[in-house]
Protein backbone atom coordinates (compact mmCIF):
# COMPACT_ATOMS: atom_id res chain seq x y z
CA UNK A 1 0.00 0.00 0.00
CA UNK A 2 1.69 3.43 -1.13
CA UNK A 3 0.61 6.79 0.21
CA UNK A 4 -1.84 7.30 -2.34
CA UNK A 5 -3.97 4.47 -1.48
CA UNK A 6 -3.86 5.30 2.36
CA UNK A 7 -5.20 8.81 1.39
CA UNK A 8 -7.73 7.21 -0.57
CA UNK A 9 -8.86 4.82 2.38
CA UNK A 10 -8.98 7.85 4.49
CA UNK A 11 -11.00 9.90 2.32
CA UNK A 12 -13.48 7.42 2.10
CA UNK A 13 -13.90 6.56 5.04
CA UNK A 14 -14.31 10.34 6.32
CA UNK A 15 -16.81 10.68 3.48
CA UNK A 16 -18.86 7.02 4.62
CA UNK A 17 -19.12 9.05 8.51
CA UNK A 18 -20.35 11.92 6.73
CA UNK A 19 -22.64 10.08 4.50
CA UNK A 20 -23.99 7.90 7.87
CA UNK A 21 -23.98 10.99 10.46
CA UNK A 22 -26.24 13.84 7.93
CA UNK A 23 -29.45 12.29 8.73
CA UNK A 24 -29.41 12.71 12.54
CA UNK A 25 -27.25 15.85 12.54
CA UNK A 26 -29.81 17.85 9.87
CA UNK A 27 -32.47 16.84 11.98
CA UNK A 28 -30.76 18.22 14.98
CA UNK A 29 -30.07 21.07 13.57
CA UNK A 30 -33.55 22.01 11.61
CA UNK A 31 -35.60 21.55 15.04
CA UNK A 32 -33.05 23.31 16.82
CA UNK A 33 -33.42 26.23 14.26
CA UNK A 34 -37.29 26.20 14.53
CA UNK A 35 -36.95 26.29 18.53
CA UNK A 36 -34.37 29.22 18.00
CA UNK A 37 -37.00 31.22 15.70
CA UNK A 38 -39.50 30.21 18.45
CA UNK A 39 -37.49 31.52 21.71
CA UNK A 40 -37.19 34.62 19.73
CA UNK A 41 -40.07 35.11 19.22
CA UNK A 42 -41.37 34.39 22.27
CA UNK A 43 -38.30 35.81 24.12
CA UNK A 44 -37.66 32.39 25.98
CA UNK A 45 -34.28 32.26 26.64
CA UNK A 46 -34.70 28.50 28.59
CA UNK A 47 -31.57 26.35 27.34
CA UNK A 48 -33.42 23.60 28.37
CA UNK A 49 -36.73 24.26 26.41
CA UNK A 50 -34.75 23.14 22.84
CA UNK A 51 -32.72 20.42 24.47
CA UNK A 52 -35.33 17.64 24.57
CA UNK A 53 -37.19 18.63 21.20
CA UNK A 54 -33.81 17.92 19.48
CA UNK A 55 -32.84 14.53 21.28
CA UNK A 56 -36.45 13.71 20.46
CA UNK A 57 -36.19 14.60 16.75
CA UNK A 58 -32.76 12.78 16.72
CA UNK A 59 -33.69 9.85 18.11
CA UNK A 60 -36.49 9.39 15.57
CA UNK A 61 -34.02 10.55 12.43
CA UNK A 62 -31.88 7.41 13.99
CA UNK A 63 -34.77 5.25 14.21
CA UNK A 64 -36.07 6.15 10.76
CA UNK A 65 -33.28 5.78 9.24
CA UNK A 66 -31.29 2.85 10.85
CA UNK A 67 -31.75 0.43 8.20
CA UNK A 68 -30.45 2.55 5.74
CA UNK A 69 -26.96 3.52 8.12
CA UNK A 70 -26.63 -0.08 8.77
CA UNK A 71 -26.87 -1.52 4.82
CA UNK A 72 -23.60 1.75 4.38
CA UNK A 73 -21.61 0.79 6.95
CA UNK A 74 -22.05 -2.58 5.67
CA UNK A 75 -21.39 -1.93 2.21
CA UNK A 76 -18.52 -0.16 3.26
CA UNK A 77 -16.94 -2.98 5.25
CA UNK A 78 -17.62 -5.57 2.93
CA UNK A 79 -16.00 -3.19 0.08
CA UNK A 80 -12.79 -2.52 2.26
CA UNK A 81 -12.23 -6.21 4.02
CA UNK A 82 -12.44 -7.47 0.17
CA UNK A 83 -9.87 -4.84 -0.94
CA UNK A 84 -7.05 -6.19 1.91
CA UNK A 85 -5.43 -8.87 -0.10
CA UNK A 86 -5.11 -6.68 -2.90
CA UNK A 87 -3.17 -3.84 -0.65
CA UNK A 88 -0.89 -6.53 0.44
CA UNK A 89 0.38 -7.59 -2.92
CA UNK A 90 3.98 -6.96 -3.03
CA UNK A 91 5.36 -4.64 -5.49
């Protein structure tokens, strides 16, 4: 394996956690922007009045969408245990 390849490996694999981590971190971050709008609105400045709305929405973006995460990381680990004997090839 030359640098190139490890580069590779490490690009795809930041790109896979990217890939697996959007769903439950955009749906963190839309309620959290609704509750913001809200509090401002409202001028309620309670920390703790957006915290449970967004584990809430999380959890359910994880739960939704577990099957999906699962069949990528998956595919990815399948794809990169297949690829090991041919990064161990001598030159």
């Amino acid at each position: 394996m030359d640098a190139q390849d490890a580069i590779d490996l490490g690009r795809e694999a930041i790109m896979v956690t990217l890939l697996i981590a959007s769903p439950i971190l955009v749906s963190g971050m839309v309620v959290g922007l609704v509750i913001g709008l809200a509090q401002a609105l409202t001028q309620i400045q309670d920390q703790t009045v957006s915290f449970v709305p967004k584990i809430a929405a999380m959890i359910l973006a994880l739960s939704i969408a577990l099957p999906w995460l699962v069949t990528q990381m998956v595919d990815y680990s399948q794809e990169l245990i297949s690829n090991i004997p041919e990064s161990l090839t001598p030159y």
